[in-house]
C-alpha atoms as a PDB file:
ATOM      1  CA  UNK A   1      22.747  87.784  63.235  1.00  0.00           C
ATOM      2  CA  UNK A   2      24.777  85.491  61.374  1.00  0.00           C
ATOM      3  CA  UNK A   3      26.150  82.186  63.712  1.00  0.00           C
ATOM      4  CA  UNK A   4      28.458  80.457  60.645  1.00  0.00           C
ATOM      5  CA  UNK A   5      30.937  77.768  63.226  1.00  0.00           C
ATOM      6  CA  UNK A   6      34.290  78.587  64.222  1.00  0.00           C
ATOM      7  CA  UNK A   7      35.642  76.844  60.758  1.00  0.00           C
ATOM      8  CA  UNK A   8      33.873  79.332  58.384  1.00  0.00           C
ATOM      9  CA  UNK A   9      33.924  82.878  57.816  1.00  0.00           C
ATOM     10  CA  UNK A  10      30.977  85.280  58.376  1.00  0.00           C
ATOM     11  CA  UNK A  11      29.367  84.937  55.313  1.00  0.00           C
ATOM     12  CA  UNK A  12      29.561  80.929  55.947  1.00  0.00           C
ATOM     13  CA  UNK A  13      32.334  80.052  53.335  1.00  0.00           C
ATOM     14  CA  UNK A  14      34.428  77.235  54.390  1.00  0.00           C
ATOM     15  CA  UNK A  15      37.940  78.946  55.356  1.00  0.00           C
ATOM     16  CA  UNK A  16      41.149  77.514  53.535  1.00  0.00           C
ATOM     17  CA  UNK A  17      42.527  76.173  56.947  1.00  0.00           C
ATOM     18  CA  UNK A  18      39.769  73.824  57.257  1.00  0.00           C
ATOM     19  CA  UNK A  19      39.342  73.048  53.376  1.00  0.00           C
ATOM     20  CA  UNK A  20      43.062  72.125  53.001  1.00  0.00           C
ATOM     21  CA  UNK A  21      42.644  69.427  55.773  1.00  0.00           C
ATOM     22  CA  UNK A  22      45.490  71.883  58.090  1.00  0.00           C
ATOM     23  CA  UNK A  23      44.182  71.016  61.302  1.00  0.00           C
ATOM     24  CA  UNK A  24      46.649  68.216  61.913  1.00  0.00           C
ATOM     25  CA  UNK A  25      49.181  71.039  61.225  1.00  0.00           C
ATOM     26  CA  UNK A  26      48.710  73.682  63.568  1.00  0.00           C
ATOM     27  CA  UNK A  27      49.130  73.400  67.323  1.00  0.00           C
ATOM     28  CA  UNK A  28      45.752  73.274  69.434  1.00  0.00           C
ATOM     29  CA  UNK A  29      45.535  77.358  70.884  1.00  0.00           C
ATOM     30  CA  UNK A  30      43.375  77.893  73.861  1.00  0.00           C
ATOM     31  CA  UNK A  31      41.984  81.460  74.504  1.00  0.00           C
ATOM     32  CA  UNK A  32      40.142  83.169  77.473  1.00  0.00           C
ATOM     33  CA  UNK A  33      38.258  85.413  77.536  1.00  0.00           C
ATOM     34  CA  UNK A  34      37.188  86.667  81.346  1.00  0.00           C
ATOM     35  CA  UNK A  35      34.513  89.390  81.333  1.00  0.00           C
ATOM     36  CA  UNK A  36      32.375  91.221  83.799  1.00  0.00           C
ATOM     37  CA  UNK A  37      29.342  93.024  82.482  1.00  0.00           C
ATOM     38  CA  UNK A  38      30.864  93.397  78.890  1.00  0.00           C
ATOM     39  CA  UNK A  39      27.731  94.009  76.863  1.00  0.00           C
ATOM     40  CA  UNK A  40      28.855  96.712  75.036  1.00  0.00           C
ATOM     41  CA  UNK A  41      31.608  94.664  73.509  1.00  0.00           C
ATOM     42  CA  UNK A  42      31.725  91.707  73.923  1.00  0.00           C
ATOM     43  CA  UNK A  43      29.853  89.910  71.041  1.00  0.00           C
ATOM     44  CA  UNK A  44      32.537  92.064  68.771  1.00  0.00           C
ATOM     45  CA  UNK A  45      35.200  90.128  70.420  1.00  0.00           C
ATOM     46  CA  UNK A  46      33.867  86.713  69.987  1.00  0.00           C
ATOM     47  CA  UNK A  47      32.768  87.187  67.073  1.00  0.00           C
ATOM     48  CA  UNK A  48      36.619  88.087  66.274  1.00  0.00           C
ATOM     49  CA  UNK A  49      37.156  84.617  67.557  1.00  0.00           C
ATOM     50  CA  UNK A  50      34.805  82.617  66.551  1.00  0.00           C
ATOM     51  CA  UNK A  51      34.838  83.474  62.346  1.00  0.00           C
ATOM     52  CA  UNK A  52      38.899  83.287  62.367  1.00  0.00           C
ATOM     53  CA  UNK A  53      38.260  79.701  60.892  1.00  0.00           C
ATOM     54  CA  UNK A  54      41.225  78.028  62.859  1.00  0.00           C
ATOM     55  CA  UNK A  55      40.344  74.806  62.987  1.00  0.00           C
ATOM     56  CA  UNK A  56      41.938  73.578  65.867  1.00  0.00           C
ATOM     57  CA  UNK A  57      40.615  76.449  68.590  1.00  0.00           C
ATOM     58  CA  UNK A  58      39.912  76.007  72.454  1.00  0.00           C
ATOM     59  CA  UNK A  59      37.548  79.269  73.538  1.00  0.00           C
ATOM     60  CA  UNK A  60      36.532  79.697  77.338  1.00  0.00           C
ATOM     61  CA  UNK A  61      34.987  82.382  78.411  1.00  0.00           C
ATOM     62  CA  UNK A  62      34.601  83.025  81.996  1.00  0.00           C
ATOM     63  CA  UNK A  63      31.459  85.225  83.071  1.00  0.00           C
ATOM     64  CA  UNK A  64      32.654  87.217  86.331  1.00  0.00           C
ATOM     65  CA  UNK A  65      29.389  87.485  87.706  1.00  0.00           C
ATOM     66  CA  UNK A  66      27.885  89.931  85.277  1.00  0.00           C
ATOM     67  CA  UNK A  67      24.743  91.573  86.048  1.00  0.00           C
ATOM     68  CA  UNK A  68      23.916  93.177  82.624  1.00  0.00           C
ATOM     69  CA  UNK A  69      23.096  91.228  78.796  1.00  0.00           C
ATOM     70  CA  UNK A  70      26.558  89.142  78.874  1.00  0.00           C
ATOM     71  CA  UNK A  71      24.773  86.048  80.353  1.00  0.00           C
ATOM     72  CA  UNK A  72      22.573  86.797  77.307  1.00  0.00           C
ATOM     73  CA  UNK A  73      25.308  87.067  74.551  1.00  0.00           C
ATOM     74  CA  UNK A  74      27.311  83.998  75.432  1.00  0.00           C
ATOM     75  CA  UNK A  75      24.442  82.209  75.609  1.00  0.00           C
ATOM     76  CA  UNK A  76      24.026  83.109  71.503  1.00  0.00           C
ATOM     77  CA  UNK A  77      27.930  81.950  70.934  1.00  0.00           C
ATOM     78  CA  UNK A  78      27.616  78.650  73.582  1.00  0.00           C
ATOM     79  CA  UNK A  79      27.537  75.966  70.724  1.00  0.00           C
ATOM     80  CA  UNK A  80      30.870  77.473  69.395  1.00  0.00           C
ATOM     81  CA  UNK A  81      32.594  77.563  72.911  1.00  0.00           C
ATOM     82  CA  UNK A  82      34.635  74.707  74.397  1.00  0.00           C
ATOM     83  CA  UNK A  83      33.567  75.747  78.026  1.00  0.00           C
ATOM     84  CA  UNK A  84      31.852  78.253  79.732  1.00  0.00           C
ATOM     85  CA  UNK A  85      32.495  79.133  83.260  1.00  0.00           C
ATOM     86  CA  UNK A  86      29.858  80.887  85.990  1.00  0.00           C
ATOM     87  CA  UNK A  87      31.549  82.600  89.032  1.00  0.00           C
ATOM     88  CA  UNK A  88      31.534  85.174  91.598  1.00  0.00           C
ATOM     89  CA  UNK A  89      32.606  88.656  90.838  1.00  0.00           C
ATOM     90  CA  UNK A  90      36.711  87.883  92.000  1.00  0.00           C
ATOM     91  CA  UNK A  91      38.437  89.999  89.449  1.00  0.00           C
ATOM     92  CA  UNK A  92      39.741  89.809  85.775  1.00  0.00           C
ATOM     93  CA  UNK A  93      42.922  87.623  86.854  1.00  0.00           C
ATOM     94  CA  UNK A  94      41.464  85.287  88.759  1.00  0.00           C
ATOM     95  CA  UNK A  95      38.730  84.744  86.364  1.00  0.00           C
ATOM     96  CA  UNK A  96      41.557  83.947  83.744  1.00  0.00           C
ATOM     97  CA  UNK A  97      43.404  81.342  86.067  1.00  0.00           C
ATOM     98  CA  UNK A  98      39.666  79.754  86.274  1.00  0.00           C
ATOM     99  CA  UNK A  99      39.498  79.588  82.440  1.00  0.00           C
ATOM    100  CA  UNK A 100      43.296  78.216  81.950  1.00  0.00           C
ATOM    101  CA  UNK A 101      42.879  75.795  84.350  1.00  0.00           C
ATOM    102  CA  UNK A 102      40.300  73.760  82.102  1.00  0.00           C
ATOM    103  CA  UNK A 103      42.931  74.723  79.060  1.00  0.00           C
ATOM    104  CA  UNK A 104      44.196  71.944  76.865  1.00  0.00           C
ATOM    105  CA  UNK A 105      45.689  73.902  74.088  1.00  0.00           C
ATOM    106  CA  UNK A 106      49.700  73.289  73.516  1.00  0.00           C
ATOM    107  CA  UNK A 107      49.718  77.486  73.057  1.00  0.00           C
ATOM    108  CA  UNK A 108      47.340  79.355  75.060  1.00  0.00           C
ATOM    109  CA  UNK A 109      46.278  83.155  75.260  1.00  0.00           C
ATOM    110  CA  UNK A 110      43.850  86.067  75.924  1.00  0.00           C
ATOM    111  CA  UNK A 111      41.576  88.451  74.927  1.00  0.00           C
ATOM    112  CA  UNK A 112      39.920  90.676  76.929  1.00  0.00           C
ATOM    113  CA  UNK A 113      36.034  91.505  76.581  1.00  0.00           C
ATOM    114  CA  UNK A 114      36.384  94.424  74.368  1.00  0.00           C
ATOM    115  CA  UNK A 115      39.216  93.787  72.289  1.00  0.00           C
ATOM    116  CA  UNK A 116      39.810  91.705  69.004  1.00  0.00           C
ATOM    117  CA  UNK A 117      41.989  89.669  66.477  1.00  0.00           C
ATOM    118  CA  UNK A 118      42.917  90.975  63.548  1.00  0.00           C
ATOM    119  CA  UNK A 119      41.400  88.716  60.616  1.00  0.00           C
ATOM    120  CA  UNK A 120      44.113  85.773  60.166  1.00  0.00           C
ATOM    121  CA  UNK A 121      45.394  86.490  63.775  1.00  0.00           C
ATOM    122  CA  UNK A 122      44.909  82.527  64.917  1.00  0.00           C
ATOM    123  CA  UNK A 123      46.608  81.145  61.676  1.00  0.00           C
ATOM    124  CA  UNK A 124      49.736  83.297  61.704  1.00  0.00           C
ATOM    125  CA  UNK A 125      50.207  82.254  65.453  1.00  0.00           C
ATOM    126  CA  UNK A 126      49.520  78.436  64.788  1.00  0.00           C
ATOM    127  CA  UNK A 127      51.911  78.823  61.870  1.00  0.00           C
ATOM    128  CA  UNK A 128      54.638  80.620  63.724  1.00  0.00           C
ATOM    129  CA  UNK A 129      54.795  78.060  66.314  1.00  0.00           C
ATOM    130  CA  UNK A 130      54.715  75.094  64.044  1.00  0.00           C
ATOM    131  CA  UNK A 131      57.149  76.152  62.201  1.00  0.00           C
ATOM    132  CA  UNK A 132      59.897  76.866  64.840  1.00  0.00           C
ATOM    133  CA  UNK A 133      59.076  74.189  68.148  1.00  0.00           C
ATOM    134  CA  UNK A 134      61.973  76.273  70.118  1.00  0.00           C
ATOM    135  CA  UNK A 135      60.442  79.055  70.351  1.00  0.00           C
ATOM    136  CA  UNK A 136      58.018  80.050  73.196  1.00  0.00           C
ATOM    137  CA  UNK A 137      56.156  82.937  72.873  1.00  0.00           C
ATOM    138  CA  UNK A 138      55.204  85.853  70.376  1.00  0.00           C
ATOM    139  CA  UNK A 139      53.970  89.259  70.368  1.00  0.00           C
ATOM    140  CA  UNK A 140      52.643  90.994  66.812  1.00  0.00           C
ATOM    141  CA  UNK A 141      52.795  94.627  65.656  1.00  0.00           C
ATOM    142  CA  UNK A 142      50.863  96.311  68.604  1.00  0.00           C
ATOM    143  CA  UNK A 143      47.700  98.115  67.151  1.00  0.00           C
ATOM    144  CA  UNK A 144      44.805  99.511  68.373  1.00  0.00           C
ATOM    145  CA  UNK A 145      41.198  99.684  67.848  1.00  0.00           C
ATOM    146  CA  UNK A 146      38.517 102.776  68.569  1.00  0.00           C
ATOM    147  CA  UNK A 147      35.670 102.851  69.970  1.00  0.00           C
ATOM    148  CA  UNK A 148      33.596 101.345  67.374  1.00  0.00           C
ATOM    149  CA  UNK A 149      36.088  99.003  66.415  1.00  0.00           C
ATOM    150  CA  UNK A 150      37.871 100.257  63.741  1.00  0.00           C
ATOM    151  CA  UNK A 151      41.453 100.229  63.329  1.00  0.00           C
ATOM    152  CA  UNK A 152      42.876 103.125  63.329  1.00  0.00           C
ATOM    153  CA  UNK A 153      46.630 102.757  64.776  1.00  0.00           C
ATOM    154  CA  UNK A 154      49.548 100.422  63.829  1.00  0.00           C
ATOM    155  CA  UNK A 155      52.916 100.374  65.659  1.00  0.00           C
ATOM    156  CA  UNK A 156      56.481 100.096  64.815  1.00  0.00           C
ATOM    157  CA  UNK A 157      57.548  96.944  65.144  1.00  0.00           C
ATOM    158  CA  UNK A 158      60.111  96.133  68.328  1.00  0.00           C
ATOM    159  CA  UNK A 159      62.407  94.171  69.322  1.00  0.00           C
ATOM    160  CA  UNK A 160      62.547  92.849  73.311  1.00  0.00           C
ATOM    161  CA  UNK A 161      64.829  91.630  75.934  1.00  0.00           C
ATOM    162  CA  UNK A 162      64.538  91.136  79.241  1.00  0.00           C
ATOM    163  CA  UNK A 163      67.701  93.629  79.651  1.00  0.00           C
ATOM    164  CA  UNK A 164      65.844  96.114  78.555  1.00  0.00           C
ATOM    165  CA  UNK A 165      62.439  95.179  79.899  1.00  0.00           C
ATOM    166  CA  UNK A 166      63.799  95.281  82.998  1.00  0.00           C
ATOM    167  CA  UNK A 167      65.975  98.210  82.552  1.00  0.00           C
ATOM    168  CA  UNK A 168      62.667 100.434  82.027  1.00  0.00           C
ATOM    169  CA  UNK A 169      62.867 100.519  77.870  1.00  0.00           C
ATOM    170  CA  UNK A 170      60.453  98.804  76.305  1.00  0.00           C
ATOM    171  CA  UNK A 171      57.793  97.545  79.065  1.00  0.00           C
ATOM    172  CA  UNK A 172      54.883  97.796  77.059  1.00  0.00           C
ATOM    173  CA  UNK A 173      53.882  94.387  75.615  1.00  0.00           C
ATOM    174  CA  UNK A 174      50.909  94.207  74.200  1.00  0.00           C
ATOM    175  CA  UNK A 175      49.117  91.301  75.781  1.00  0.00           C
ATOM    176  CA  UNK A 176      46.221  90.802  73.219  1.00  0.00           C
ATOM    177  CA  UNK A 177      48.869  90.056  70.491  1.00  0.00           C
ATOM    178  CA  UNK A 178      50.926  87.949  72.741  1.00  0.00           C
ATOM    179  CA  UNK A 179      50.732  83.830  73.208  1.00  0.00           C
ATOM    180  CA  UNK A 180      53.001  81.642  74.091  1.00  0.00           C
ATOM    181  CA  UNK A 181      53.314  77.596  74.923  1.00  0.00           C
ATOM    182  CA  UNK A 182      51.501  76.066  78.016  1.00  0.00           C
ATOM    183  CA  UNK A 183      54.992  74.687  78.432  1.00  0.00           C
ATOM    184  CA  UNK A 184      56.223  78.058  79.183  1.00  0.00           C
ATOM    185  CA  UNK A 185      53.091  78.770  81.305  1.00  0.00           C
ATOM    186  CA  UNK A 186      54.126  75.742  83.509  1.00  0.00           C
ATOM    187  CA  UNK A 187      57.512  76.351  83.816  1.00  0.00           C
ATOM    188  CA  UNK A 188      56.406  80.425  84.914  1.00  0.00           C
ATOM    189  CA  UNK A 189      54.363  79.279  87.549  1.00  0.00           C
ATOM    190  CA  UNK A 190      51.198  78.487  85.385  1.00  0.00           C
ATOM    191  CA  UNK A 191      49.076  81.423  86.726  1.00  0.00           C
ATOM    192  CA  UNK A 192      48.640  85.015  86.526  1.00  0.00           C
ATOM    193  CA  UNK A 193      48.893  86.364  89.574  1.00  0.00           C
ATOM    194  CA  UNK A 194      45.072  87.989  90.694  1.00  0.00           C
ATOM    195  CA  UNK A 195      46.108  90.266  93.563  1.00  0.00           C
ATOM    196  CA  UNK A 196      46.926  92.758  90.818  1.00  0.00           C
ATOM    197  CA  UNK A 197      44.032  94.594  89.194  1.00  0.00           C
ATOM    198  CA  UNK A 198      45.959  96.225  86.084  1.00  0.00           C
ATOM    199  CA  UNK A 199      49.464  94.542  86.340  1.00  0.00           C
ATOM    200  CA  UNK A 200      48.768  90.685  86.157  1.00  0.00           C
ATOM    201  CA  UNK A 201      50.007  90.941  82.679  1.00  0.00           C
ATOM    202  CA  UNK A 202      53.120  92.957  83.023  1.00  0.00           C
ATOM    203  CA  UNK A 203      54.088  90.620  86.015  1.00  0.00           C
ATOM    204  CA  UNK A 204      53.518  87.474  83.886  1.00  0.00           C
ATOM    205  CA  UNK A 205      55.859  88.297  81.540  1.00  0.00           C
ATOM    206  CA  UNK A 206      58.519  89.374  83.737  1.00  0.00           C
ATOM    207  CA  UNK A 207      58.487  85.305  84.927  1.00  0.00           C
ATOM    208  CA  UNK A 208      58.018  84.331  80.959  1.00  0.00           C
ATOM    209  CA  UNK A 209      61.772  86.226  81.088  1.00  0.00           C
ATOM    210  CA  UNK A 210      63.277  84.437  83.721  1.00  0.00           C
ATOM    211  CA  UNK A 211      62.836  81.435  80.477  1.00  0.00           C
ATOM    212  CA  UNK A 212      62.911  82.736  77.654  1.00  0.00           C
ATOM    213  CA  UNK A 213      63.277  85.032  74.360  1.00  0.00           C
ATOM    214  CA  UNK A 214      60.220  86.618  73.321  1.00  0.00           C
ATOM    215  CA  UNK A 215      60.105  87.090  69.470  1.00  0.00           C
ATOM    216  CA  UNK A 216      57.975  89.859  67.868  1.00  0.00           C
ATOM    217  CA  UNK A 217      56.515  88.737  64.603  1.00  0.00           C
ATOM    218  CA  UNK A 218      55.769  91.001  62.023  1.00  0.00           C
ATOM    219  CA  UNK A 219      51.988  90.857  61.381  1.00  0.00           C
ATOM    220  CA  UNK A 220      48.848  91.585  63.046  1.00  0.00           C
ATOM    221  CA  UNK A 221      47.721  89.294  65.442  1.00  0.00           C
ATOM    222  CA  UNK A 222      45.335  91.303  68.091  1.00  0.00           C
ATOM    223  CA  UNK A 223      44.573  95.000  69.159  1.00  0.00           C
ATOM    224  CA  UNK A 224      43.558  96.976  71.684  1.00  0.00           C
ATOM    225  CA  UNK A 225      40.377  98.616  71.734  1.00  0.00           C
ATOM    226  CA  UNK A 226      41.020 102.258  73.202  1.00  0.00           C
ATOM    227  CA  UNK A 227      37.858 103.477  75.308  1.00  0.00           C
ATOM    228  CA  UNK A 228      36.689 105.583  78.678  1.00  0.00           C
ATOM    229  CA  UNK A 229      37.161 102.373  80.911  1.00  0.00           C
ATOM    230  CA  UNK A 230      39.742 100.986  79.838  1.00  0.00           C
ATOM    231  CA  UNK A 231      42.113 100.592  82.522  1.00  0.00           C
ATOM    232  CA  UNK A 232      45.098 100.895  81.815  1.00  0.00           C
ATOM    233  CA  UNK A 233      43.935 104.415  80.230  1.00  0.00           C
ATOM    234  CA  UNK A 234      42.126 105.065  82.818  1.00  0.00           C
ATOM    235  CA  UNK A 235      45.244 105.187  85.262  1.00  0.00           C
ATOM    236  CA  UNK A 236      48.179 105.198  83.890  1.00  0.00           C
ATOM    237  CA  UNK A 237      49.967 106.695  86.148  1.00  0.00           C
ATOM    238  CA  UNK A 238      49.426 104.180  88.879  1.00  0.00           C
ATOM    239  CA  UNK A 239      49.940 101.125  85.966  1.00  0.00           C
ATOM    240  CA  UNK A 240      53.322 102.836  85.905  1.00  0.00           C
ATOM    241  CA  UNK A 241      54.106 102.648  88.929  1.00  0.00           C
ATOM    242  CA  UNK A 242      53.114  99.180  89.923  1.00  0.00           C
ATOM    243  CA  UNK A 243      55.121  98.313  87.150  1.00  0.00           C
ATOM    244  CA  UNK A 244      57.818  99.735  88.082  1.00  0.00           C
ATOM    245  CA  UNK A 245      57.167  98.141  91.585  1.00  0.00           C
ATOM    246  CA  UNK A 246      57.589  94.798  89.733  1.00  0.00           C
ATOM    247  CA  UNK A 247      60.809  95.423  88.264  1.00  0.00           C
ATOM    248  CA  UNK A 248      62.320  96.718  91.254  1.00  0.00           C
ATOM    249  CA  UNK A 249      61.311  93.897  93.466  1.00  0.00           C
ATOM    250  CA  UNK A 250      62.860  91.089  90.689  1.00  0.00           C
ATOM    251  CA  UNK A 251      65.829  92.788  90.131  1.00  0.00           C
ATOM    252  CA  UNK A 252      66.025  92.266  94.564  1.00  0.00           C
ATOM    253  CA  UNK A 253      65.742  88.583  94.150  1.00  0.00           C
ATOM    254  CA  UNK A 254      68.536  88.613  91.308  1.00  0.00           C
ATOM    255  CA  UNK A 255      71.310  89.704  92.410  1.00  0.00           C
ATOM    256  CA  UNK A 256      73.814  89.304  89.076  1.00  0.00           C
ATOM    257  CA  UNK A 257      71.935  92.397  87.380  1.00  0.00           C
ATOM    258  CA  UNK A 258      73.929  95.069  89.637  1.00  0.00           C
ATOM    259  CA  UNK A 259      74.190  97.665  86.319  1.00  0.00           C
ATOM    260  CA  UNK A 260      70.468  97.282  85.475  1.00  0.00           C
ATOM    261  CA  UNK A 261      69.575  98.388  89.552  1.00  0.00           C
ATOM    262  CA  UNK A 262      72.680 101.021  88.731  1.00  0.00           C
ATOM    263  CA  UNK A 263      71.531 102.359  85.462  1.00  0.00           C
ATOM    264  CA  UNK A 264      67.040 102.312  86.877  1.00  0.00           C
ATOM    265  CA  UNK A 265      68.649 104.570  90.101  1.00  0.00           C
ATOM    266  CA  UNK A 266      70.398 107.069  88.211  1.00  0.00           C
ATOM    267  CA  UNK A 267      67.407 107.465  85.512  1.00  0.00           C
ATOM    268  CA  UNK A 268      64.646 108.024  88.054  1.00  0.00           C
ATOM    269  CA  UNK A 269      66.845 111.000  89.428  1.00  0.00           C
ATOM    270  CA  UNK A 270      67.326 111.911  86.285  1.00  0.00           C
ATOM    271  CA  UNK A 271      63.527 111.557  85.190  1.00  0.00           C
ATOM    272  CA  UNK A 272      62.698 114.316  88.529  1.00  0.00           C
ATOM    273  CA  UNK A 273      65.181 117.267  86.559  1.00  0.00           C
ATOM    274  CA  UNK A 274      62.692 118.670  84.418  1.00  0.00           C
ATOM    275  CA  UNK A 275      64.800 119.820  81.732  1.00  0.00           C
ATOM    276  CA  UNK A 276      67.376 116.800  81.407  1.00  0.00           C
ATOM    277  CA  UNK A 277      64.053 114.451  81.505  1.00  0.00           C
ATOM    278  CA  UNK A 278      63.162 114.982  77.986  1.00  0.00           C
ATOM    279  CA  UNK A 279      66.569 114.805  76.474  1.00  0.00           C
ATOM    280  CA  UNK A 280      67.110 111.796  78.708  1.00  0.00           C
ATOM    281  CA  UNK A 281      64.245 109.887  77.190  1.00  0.00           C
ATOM    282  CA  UNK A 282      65.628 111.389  73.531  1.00  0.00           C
ATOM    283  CA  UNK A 283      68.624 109.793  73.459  1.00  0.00           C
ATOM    284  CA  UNK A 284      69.432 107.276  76.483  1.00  0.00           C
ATOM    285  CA  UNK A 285      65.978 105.421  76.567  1.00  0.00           C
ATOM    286  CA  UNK A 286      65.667 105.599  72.959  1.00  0.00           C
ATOM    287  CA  UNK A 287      68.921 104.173  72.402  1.00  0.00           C
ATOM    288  CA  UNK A 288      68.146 101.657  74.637  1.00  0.00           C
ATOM    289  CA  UNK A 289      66.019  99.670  71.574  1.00  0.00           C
ATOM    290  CA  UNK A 290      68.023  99.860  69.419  1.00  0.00           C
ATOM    291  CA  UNK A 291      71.152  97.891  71.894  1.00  0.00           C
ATOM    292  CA  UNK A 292      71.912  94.421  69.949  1.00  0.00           C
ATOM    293  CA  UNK A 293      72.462  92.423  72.918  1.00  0.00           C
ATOM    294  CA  UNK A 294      72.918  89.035  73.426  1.00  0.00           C
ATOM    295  CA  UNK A 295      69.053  88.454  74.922  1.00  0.00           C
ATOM    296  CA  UNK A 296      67.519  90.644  71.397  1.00  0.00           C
ATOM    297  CA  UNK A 297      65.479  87.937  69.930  1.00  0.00           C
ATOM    298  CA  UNK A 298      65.270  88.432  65.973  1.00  0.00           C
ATOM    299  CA  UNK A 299      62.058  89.308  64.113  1.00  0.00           C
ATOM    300  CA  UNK A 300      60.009  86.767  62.449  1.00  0.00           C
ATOM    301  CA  UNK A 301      58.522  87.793  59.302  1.00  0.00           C
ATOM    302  CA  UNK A 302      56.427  86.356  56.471  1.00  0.00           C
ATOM    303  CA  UNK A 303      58.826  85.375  52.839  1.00  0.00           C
ATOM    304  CA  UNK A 304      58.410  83.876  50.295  1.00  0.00           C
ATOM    305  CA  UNK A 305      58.509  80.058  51.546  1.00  0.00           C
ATOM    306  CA  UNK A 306      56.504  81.156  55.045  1.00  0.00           C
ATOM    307  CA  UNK A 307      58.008  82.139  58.233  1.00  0.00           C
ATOM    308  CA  UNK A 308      61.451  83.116  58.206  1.00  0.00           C
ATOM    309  CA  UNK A 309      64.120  85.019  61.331  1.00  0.00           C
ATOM    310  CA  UNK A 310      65.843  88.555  60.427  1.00  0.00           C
ATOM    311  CA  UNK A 311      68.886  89.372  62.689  1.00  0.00           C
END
């Protein structure tokens, strides 16, 4: 097993982050990583982490109470952690509050105990955000992993809004390749809430709305490692529908978005006629991303002279 620190690559090269002296450059980015017995991938994902060479990276991992090897493996990774934290078995979200509650990073995120960064991942998020201070948080080109870690699917890259969020169009935001600024986090509550299972995510974001733009930047940052227990495969149907529980119960505490409530009534009775439902999600939902709106953040994308916007 090769242990090379945080600031070198596998093989134990020194990265050209820490060579060039960059650290005073890029922000300080905490990630968590909350796992309950994880052994069968776990050490993949820190080892994602760990040989990214940013050189200004805050890991926690928080062991849920694990009763198989992942005592074992963090205990092989400790000397490149900045904390590790012990605790009862009380559920992914609360183990993440546990972990962000020691953060110090000035951009913060999370990776879950069997998913991974994409090689670069830390640098073009450091980069992004130290090159435009106003904005607050990012989400890559979603992608996905299999089971033995390969990757094997890349997504279109979207636009967001909280219109449309909201409105039912483009929920899906891929949390492993989103991070945004602890000043964000503070001003959202600075928690995820942990009497979801599934949904702590999803509901997070809905509060990063309330604040602000979220800008999709085209690169990969982190994927999604498709496997039997996963859960949001494993019930999607029910991930729906607290999602859509969400949604519904923000939109009642907001009472200036009458045409979104309007337009999410008449597409659920829509959505029950089974052969309007399919032309339905053809042509209304679908134009739905592709609305300019006031709220569309552009992209941000990689030219010539670094990190630039596109309308």
């Amino acid at each position: 097993m090769n242990k090379s620190g945080a600031g070198e690559e596998a093989d134990g090269s020194s990265t050209s982050l820490e060579a060039n002296g960059e650290q005073a450059r890029f922000p300080r980015i905490t990630v968590v990583t909350a796992v309950y017995n994880g052994e069968t991938y776990l050490e993949d994902t820190i080892r994602s982490l760990v040989y990214q060479g940013y050189p200004n990276l805050e890991y926690i991992i928080v062991n849920d109470g694990s009763t198989d090897r992942t005592a074992e493996i963090i205990r092989d990774y400790e000397r490149y952690l900045t904390a590790q934290i012990n605790q009862t078995n009380r559920g992914l979200y609360a183990a993440l509050n546990a972990g962000f509650a020691r953060s110090t990073g000035e951009v913060m995120g999370w990776l879950n105990c069997s998913d991974k960064l994409h090689t670069g991942g830390l640098a073009a998020v450091g980069s992004v955000f130290a090159t435009f201070p106003e904005i607050e948080w990012i989400t890559g080109r979603p992608t996905g992993f299999n089971i033995l870690g390969m990757t094997t699917h890349i997504d279109i890259l979207k636009r967001w809004s909280r219109f449309r969020f909201l409105a039912g169009a483009n929920q899906y935001i891929q949390q492993e390749s989103t991070f945004w600024r602890k000043s964000l986090w503070e001003r959202a509550g600075g928690r995820v809430e942990s009497s979801y299972r599934d949904v702590g995510d999803f509901e997070l974001w809905v509060r990063f709305f309330r604040h602000a733009r979220l800008y999709s930047v085209d690169c990969l940052i982190a994927g999604y490692r498709f496997h039997p227990d996963a859960i949001s495969i494993a019930g999607r149907d029910i991930y729906d529908r607290r999602c859509n529980e969400i949604i519904e119960r923000e939109l009642r505490s907001n009472t200036s978005r009458p045409a979104i409530r309007l337009f999410r009534l008449v597409s659920r009775k829509v959505m029950r006629i089974p052969k309007v439902r399919g032309l339905w999600n053809r042509t209304v939902m679908r134009g739905l991303y592709e609305l300019p709106g006031p709220d569309w953040a552009p992209f941000i994308e990689c030219g010539s002279d670094g990190w630039v916007m596109r309308r």
